[in-house]
Protein backbone atom coordinates (compact mmCIF):
# COMPACT_ATOMS: atom_id res chain seq x y z
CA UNK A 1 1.73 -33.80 19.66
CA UNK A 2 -0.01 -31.47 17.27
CA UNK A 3 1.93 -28.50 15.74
CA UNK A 4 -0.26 -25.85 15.35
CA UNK A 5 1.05 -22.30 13.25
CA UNK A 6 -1.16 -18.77 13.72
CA UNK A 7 0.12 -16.18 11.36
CA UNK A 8 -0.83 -12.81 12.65
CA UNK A 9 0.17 -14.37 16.08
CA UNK A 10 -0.50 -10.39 17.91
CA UNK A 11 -3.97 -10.26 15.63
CA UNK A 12 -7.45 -9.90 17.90
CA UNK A 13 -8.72 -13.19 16.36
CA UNK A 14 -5.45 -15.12 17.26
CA UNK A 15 -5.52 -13.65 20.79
CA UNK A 16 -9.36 -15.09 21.01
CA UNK A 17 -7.67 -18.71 19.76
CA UNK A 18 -4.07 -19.06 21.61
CA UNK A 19 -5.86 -19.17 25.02
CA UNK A 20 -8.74 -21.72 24.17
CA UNK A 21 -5.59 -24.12 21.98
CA UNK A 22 -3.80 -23.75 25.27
CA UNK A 23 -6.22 -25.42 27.21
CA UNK A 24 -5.80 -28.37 25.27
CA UNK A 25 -2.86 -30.57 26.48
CA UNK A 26 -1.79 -31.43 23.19
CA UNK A 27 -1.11 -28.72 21.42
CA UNK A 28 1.76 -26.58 20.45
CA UNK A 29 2.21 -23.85 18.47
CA UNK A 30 4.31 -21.67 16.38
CA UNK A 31 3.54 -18.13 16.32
CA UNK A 32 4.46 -16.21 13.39
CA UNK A 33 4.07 -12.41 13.49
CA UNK A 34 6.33 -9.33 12.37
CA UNK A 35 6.53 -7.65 15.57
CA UNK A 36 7.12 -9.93 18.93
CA UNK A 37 7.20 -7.13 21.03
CA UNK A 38 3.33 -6.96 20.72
CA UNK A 39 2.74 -10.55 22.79
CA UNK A 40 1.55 -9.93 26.37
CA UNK A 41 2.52 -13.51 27.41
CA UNK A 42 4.17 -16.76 26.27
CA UNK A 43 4.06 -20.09 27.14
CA UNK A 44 7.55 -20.63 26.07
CA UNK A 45 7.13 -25.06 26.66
CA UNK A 46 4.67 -25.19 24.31
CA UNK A 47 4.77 -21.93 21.93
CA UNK A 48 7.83 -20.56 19.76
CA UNK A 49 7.68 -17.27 18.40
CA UNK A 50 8.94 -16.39 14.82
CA UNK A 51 9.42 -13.06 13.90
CA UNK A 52 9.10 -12.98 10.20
CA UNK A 53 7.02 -11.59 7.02
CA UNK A 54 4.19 -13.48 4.97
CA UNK A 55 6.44 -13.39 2.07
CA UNK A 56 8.59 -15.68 3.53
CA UNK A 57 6.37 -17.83 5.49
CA UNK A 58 6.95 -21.20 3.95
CA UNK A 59 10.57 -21.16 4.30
CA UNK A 60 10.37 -19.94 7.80
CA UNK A 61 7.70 -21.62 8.51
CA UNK A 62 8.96 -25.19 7.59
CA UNK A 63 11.91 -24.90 9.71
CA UNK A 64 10.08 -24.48 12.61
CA UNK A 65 7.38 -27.54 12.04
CA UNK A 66 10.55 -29.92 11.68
CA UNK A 67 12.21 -28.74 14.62
């Protein structure tokens, strides 16, 4: 399974790319945005949500992937 991350996860660009990644079975992907509030929807078997600043992206960020 590929492990996708898109920073700016509530951004108009990564709206226009979560739906078309979905589509493709083999996919996940970890969204990483300040404010989660601001999703509209979640596909909670294949997405995770990380609420978190750009500052400390890597740390957060590398977590996730190895989880």
């Amino acid at each position: 399974m590929t492990k996708i991350a898109i920073l700016g996860a509530a951004g108009q660009i990564a709206q226009l790319v979560e739906p078309m990644l979905l589509k493709k079975d083999n996919i996940d992907m970890i969204l990483y945005l300040r404010h989660p509030n601001k999703l509209k929807q979640i596909n909670e078997a294949r997405e995770k949500v990380i609420k978190g600043d750009a500052s400390n992206f890597n740390e957060q960020i590398g977590r996730a992937v190895q989880q």
